[in-house]
N, C-alpha and C. Protein backbone atom coordinates (compact mmCIF):
# COMPACT_ATOMS: atom_id res chain seq x y z
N UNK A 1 -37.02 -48.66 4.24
CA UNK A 1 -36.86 -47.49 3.38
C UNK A 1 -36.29 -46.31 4.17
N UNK A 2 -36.75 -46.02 5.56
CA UNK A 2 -36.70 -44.64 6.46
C UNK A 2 -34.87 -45.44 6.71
N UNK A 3 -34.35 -46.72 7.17
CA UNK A 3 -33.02 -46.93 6.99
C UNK A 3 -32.02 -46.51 5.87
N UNK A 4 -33.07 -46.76 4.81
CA UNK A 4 -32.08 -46.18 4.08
C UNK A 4 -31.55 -45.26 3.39
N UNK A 5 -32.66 -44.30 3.61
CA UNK A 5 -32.83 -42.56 3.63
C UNK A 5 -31.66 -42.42 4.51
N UNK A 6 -31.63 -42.35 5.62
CA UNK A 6 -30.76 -42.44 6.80
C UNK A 6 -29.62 -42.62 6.49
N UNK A 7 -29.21 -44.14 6.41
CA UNK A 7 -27.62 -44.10 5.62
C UNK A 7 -27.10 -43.29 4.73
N UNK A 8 -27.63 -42.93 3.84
CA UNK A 8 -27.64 -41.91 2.46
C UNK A 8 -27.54 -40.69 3.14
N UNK A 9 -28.05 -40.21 3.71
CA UNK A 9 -27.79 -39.08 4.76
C UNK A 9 -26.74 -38.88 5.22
N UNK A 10 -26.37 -39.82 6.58
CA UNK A 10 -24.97 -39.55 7.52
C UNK A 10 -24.25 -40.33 5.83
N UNK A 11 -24.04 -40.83 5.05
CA UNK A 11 -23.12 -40.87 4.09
C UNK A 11 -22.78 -39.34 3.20
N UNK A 12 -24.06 -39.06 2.86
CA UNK A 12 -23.12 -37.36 2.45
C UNK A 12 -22.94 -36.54 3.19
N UNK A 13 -23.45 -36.29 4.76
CA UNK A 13 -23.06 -35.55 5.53
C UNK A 13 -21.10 -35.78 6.19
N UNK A 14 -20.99 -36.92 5.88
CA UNK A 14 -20.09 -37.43 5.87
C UNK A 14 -18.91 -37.09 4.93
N UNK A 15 -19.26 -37.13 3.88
CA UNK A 15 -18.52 -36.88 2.22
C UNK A 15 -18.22 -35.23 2.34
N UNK A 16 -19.05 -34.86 2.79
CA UNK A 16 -19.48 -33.11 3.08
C UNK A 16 -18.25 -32.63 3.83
N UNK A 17 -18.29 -32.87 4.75
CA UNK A 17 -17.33 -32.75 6.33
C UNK A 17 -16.28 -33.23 5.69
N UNK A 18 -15.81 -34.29 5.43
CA UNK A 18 -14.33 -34.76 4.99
C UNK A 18 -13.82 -33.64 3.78
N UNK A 19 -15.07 -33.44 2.63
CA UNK A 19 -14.18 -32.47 1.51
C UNK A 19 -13.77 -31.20 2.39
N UNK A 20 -14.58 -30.50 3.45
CA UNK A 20 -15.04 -29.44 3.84
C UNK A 20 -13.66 -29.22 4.57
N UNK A 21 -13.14 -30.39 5.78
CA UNK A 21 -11.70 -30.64 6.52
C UNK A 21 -10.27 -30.63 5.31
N UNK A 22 -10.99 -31.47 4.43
CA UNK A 22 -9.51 -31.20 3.22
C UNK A 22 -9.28 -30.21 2.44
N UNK A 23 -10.19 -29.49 2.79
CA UNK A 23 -9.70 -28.54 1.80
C UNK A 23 -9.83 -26.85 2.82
N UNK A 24 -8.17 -27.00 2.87
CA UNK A 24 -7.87 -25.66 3.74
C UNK A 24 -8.42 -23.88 3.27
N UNK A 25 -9.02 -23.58 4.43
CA UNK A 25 -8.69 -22.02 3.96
C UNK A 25 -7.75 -21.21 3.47
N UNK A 26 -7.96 -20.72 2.19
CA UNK A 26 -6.65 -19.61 2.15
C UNK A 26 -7.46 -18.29 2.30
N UNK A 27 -6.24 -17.58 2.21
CA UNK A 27 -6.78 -16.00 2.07
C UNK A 27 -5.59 -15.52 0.42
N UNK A 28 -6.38 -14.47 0.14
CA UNK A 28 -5.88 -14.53 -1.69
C UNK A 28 -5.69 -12.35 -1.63
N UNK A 29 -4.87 -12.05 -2.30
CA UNK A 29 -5.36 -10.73 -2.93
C UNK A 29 -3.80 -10.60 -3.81
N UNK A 30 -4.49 -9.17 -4.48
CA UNK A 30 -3.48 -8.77 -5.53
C UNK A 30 -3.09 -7.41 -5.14
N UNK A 31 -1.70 -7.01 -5.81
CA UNK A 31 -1.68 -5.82 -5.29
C UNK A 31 -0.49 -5.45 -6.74
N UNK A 32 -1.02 -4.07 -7.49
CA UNK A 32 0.19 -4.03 -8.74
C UNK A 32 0.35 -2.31 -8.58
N UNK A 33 1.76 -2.29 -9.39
CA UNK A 33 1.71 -0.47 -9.34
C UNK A 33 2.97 -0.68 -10.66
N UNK A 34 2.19 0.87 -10.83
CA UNK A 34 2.53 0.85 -12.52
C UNK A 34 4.49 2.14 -12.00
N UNK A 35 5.43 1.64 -12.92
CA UNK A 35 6.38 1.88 -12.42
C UNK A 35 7.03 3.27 -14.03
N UNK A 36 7.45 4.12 -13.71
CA UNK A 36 8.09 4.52 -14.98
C UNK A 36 9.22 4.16 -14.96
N UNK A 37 9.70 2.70 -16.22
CA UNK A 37 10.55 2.49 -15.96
C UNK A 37 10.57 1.48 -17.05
N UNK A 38 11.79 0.79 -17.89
CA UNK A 38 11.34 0.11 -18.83
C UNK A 38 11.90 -1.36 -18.14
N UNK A 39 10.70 -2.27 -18.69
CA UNK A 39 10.66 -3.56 -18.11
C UNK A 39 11.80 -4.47 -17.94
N UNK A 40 12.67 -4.03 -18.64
CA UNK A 40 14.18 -4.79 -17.99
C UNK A 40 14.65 -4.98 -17.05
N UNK A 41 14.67 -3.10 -16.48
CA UNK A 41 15.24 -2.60 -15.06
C UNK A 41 14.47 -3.13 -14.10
N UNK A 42 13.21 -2.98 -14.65
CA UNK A 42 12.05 -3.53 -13.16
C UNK A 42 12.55 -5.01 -12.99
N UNK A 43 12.70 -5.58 -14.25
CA UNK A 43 12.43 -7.00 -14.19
C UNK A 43 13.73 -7.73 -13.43
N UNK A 44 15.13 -6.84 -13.33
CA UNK A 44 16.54 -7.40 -13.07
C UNK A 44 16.03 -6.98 -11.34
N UNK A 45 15.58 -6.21 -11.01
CA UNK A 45 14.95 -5.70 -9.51
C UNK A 45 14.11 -6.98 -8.35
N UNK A 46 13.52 -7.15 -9.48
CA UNK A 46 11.97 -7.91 -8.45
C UNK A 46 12.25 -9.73 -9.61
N UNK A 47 12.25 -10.18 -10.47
CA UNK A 47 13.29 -11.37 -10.74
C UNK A 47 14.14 -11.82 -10.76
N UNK A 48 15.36 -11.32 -11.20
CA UNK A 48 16.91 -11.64 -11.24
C UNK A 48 17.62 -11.32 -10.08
N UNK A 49 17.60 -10.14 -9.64
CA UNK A 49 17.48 -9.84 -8.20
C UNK A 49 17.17 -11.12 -6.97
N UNK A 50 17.01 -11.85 -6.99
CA UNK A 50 15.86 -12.35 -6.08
C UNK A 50 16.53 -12.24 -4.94
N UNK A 51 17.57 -13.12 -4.52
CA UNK A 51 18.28 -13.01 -2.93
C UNK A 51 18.68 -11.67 -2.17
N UNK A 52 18.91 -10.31 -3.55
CA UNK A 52 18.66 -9.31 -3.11
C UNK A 52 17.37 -8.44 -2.16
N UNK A 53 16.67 -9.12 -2.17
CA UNK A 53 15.22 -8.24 -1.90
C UNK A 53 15.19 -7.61 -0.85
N UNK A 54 16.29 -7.33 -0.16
CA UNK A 54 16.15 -6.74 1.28
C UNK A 54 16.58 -5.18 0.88
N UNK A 55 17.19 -4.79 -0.63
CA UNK A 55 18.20 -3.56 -1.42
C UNK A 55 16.23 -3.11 -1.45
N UNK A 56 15.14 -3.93 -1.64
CA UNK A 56 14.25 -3.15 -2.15
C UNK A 56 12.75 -3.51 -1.60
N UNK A 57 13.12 -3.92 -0.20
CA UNK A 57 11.99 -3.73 0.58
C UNK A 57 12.11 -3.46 1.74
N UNK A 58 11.26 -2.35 2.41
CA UNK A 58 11.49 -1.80 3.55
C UNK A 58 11.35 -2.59 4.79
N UNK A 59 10.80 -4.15 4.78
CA UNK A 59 10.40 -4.46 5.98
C UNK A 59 11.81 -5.80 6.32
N UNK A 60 12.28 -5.91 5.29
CA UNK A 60 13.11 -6.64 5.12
C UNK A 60 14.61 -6.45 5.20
N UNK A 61 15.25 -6.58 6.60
CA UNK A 61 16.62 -6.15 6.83
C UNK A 61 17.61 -7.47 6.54
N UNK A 62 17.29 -7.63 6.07
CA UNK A 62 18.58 -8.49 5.32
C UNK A 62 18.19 -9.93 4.79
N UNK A 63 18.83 -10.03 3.61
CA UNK A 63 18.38 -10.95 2.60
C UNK A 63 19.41 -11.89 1.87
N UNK A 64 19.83 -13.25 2.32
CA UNK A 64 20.70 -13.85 1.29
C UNK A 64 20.14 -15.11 0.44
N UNK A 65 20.99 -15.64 -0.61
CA UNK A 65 20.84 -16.80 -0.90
C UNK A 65 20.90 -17.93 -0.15
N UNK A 66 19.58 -19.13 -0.08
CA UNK A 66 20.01 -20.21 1.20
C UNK A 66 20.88 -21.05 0.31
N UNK A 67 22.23 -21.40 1.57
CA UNK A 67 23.71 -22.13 1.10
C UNK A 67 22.75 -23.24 0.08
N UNK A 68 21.74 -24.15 0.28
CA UNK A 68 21.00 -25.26 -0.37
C UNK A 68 20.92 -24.73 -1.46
N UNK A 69 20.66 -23.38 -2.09
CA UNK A 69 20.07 -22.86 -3.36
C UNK A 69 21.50 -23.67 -4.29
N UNK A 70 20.38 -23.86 -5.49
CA UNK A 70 21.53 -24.34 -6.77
C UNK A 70 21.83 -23.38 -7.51
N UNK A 71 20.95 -22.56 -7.54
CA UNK A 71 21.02 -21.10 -8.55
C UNK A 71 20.83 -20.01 -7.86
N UNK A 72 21.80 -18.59 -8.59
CA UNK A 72 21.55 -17.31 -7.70
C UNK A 72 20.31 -16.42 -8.31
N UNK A 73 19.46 -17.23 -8.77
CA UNK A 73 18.35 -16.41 -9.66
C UNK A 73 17.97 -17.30 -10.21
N UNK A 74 16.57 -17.72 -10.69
CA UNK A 74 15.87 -18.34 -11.44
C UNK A 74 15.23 -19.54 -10.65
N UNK A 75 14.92 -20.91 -11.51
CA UNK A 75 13.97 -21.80 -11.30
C UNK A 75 14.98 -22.58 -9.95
N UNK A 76 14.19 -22.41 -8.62
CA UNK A 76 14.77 -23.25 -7.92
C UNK A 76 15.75 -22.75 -6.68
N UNK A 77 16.17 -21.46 -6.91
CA UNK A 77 16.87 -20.32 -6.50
C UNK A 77 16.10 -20.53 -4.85
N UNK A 78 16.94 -20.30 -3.91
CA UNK A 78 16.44 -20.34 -2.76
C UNK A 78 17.19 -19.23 -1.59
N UNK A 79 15.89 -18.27 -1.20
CA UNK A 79 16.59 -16.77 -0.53
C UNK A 79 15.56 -17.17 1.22
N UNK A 80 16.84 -16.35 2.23
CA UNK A 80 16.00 -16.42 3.30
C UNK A 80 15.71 -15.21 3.59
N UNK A 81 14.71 -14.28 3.69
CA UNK A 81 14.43 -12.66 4.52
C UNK A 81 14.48 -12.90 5.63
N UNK A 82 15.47 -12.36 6.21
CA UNK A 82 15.34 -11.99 7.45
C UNK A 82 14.51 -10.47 8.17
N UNK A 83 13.73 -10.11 9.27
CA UNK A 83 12.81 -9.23 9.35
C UNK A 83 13.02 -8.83 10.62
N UNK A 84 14.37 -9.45 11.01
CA UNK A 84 14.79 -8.70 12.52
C UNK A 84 16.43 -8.66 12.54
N UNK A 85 16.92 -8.19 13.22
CA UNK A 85 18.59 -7.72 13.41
C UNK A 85 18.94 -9.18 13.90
N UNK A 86 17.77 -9.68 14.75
CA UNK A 86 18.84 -11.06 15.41
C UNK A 86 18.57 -12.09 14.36
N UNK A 87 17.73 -12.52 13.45
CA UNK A 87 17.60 -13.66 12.97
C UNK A 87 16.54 -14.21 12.92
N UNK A 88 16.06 -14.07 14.41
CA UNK A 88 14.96 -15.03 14.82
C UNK A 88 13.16 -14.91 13.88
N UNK A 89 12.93 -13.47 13.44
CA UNK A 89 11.76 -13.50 12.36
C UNK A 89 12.64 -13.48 11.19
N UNK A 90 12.16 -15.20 10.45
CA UNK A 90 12.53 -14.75 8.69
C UNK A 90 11.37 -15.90 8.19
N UNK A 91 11.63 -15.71 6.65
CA UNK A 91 10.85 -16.66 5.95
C UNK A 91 12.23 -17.13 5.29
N UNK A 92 11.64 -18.34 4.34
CA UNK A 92 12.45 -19.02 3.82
C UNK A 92 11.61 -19.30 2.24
N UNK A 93 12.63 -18.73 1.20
CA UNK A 93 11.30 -19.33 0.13
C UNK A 93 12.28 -19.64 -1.32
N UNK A 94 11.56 -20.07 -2.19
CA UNK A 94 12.41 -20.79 -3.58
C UNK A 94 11.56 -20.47 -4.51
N UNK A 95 12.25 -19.92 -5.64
CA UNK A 95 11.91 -19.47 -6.53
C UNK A 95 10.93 -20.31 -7.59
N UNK A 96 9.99 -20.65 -8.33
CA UNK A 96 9.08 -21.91 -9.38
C UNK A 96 9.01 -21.19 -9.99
N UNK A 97 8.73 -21.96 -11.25
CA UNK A 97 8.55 -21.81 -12.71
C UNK A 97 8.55 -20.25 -12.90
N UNK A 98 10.27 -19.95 -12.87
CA UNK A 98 10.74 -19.19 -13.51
C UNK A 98 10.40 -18.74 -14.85
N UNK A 99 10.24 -17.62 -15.64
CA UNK A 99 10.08 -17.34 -16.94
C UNK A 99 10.44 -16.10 -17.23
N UNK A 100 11.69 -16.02 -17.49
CA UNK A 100 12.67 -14.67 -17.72
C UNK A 100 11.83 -14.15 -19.16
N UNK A 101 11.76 -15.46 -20.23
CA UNK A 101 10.82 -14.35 -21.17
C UNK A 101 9.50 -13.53 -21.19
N UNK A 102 8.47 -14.30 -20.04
CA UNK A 102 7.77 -13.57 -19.65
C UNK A 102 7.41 -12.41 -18.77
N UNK A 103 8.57 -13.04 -17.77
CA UNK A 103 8.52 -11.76 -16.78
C UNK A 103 7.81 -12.26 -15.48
N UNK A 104 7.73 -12.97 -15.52
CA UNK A 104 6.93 -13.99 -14.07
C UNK A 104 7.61 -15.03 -13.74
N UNK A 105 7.53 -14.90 -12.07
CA UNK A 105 7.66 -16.73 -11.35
C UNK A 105 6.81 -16.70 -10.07
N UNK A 106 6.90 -17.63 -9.51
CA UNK A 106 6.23 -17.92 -8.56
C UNK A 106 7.34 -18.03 -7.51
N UNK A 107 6.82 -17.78 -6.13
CA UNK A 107 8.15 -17.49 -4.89
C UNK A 107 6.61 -18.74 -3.93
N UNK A 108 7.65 -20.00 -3.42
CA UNK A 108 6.47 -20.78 -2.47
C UNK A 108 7.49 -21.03 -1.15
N UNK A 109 6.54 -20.17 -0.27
CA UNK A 109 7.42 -20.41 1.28
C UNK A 109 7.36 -21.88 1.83
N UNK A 110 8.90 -22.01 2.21
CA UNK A 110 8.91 -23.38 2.34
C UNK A 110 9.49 -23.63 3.92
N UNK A 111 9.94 -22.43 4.59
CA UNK A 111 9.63 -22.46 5.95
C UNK A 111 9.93 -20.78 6.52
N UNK A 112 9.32 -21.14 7.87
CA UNK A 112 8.93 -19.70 8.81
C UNK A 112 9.57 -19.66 9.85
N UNK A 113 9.74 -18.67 10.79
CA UNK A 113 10.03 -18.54 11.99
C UNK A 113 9.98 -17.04 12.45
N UNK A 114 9.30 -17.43 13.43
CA UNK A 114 8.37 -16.27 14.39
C UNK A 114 7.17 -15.39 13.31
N UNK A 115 7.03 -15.91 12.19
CA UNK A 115 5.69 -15.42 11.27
C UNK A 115 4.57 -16.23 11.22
N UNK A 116 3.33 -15.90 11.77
CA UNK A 116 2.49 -16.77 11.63
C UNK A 116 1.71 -17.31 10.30
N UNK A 117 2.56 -17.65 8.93
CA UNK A 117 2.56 -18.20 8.25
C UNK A 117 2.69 -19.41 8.04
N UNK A 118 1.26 -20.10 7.37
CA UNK A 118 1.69 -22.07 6.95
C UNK A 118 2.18 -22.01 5.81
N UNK A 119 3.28 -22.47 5.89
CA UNK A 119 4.31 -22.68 4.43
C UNK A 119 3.76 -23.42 3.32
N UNK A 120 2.87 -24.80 4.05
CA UNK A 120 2.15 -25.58 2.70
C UNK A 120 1.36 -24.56 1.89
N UNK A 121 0.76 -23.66 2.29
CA UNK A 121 -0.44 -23.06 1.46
C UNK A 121 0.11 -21.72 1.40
N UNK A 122 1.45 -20.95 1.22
CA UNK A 122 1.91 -19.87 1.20
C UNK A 122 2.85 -19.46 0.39
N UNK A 123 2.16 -18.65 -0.97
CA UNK A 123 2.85 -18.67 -2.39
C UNK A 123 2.69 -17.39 -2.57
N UNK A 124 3.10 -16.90 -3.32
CA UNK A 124 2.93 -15.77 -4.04
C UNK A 124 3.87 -15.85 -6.33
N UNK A 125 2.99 -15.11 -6.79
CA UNK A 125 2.74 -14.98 -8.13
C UNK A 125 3.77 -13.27 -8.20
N UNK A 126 4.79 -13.36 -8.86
CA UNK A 126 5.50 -12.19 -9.05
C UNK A 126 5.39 -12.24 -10.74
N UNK A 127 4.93 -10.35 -11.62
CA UNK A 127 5.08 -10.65 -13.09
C UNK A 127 5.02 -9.04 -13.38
N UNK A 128 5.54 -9.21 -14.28
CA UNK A 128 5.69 -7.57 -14.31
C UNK A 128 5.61 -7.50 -16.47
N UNK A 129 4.87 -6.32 -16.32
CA UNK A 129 4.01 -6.30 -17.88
C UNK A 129 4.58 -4.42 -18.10
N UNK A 130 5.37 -4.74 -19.99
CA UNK A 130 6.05 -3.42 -20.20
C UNK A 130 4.12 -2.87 -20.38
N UNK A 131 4.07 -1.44 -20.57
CA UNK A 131 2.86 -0.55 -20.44
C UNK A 131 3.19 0.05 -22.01
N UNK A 132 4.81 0.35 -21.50
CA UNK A 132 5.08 1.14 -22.92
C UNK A 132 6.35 0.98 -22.57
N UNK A 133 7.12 1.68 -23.83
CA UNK A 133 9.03 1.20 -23.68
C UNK A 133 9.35 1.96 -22.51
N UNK A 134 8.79 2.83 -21.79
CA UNK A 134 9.10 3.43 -20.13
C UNK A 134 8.60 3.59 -19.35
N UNK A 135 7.56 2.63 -19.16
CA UNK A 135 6.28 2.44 -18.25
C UNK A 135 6.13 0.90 -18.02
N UNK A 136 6.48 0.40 -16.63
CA UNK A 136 5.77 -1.04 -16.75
C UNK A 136 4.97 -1.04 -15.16
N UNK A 137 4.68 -2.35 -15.12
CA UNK A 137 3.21 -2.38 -14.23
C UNK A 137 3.72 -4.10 -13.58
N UNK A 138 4.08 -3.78 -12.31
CA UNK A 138 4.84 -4.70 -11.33
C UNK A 138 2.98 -5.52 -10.45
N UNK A 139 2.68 -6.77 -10.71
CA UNK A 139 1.70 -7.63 -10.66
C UNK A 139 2.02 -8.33 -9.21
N UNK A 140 1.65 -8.59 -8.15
CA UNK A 140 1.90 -9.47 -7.53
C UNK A 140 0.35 -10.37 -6.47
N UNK A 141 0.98 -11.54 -6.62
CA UNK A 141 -0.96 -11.82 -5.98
C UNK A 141 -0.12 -12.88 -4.94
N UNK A 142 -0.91 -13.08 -4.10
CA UNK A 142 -0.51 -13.81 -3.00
C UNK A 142 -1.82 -14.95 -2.49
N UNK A 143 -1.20 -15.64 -2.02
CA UNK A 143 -2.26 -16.70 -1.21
C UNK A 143 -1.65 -17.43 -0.48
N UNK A 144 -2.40 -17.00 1.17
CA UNK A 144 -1.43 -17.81 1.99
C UNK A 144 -2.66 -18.74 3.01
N UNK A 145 -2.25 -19.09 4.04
CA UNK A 145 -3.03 -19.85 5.31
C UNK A 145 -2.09 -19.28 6.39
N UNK A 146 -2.38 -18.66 7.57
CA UNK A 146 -2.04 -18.26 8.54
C UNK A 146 -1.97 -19.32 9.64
N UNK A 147 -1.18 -19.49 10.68
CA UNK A 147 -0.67 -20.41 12.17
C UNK A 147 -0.88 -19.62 12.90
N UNK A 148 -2.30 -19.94 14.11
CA UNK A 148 -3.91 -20.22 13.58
C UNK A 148 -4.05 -19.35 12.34
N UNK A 149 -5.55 -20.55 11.98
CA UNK A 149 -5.85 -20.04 10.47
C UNK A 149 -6.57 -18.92 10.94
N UNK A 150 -7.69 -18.94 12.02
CA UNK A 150 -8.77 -17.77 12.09
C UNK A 150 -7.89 -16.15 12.09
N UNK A 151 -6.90 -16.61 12.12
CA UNK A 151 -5.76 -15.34 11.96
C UNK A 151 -5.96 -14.80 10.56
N UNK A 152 -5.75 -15.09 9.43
CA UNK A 152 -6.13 -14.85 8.15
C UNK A 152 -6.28 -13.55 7.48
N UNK A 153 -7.91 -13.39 8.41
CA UNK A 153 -8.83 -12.37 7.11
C UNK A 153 -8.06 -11.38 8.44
N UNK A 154 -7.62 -10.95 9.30
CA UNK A 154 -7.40 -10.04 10.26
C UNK A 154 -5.74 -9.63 9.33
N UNK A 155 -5.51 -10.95 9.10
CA UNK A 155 -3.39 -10.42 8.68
C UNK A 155 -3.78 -9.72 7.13
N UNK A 156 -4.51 -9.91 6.83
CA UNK A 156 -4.82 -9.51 4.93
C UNK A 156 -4.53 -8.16 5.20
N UNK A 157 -5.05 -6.99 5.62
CA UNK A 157 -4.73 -5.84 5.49
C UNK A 157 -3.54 -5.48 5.90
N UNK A 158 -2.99 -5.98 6.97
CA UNK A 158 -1.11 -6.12 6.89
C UNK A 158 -0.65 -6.46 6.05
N UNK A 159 -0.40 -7.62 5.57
CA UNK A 159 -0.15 -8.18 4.40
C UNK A 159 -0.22 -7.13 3.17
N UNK A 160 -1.20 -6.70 2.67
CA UNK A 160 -1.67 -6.05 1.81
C UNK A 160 -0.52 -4.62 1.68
N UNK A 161 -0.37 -4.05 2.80
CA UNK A 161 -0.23 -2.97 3.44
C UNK A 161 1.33 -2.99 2.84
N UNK A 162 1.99 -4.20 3.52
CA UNK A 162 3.50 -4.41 3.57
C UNK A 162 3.94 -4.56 1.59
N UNK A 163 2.80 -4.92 0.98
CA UNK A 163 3.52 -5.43 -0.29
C UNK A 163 3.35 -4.11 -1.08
N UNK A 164 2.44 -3.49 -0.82
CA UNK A 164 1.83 -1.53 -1.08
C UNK A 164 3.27 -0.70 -1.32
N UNK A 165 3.97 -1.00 0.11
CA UNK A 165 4.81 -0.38 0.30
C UNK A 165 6.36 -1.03 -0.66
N UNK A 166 6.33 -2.26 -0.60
CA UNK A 166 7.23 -2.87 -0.66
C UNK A 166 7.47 -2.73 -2.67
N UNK A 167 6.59 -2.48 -2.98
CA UNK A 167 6.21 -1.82 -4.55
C UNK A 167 6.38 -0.51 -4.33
N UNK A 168 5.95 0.01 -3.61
CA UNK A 168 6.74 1.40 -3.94
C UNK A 168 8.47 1.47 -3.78
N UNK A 169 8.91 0.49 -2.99
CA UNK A 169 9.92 0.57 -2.37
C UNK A 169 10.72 -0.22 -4.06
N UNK A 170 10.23 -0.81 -4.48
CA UNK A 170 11.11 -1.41 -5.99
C UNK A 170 11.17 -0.47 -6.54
N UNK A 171 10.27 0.72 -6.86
CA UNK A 171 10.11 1.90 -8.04
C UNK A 171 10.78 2.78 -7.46
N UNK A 172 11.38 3.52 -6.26
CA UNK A 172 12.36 4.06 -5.79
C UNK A 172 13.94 3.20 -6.12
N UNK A 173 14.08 2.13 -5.73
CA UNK A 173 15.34 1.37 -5.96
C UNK A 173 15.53 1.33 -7.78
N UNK A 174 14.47 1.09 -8.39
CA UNK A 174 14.43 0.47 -10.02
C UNK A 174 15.13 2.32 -10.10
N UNK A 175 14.08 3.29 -9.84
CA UNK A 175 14.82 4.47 -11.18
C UNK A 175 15.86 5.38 -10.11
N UNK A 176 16.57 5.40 -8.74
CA UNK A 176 17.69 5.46 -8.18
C UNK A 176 18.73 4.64 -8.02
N UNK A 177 18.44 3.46 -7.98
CA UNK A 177 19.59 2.25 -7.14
C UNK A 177 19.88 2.74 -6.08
N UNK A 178 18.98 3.46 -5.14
CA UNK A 178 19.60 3.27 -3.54
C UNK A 178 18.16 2.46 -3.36
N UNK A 179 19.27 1.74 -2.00
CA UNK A 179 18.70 0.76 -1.14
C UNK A 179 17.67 1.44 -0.56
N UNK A 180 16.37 0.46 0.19
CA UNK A 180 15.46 0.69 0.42
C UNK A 180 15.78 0.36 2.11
N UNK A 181 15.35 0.49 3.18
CA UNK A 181 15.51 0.38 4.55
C UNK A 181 14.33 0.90 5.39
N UNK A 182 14.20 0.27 6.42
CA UNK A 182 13.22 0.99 7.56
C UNK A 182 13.13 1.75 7.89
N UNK A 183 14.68 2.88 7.96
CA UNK A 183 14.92 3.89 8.14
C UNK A 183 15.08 4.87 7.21
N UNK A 184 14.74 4.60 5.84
CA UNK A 184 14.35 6.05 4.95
C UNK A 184 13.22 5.93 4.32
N UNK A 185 12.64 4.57 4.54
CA UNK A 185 11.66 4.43 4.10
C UNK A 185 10.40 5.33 4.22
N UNK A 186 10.07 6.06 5.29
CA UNK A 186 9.08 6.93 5.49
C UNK A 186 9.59 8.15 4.35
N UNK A 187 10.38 8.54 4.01
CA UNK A 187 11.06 9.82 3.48
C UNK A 187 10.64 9.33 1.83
N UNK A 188 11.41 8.28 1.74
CA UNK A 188 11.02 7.65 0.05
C UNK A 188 9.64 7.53 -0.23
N UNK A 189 8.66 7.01 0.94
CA UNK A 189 7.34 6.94 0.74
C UNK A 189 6.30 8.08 0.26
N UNK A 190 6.77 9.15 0.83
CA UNK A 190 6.23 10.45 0.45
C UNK A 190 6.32 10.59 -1.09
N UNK A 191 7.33 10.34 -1.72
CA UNK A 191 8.07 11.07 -3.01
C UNK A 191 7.10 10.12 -3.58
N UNK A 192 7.08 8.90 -3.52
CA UNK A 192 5.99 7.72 -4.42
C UNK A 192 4.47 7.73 -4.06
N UNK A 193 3.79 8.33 -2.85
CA UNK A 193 2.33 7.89 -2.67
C UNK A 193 1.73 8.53 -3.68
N UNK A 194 1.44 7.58 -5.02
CA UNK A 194 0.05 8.87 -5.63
C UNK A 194 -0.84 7.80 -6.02
């Protein structure tokens, strides 16, 4: 009987540990800001836009379509950010389940370099909701796994920090059309912190 208490034991301690190893840490948050602006403009900015995103985020110096992409916008669409002058920090990511009538897609990084980002577990949720015919409200939630993971809960407030800005940096571009950059970015930031 005490055998077979035992087996039953190291068997779910077992079952325990294996779900516990398969199933990776992420780290998750949301971050939205309400834009005056009617949901078209936002939406041609931060969706249709997509290979553009470097016109409207400050951390991001240059942004094209990858040659592989089939489409310059929508389901499948594939952009690389680059985050340095030489090349060497960018991400690489492709656009999912596109939905121009709703106003949402999903962006899933599908490779890195020099970011300590794991691409398998590194998505983000883009959606943007009218408020009123000149008010909309730009949604974005993220969930990634960091290279090391114990890196994570430490990158979240960077993370957090960069997409803060990077929303303010759409609502300057959405109701001017000037480009967003590293270098006016402190100046534009003022006019948007409220």
């Amino acid at each position: 009987m005490k055998t077979t208490i035992n087996k039953i034991l190291v068997f779910l301690f077992a079952t325990v540990t294996m779900t516990v190893v398969a199933q990776k840490k992420v780290q998750s948050f949301s971050i939205s800001r309400v834009i005056d602006s009617n949901i078209e403009d936002v939406w041609k900015v931060v969706g249709e836009d997509f290979g553009a995103i470097a016109n409207s985020h400050p951390k991001i110096v240059s942004s094209t379509y990858n040659q592989g992409s089939i489409t310059c916008g929508g389901e499948g669409a594939e952009r690389i950010c680059n985050l340095n002058e030489k090349g060497t920090k960018y991400i690489k990511e492709t656009q999912l389940h596109f939905d121009a009538e709703n106003h949402r897609f999903t962006v899933q990084v599908f490779h890195t370099e020099g970011i300590p980002l794991n691409p398998d577990y590194t998505k983000a949720t883009y959606s943007v909701k009218p408020i009123s015919p000149t008010r909309s409200e730009v949604l974005f939630k993220m969930t990634y796994r960091t290279s090391p993971a114990f890196i994570g809960w430490m990158a979240k407030g960077k993370f957090k920090k960069q997409i803060e800005d990077y929303l303010i940096a759409v609502e300057h571009h959405v109701l001017t059309g000037e480009n967003v950059n590293k270098e006016n970015f402190k100046q534009i930031k003022k006019k948007y912190n409220h």
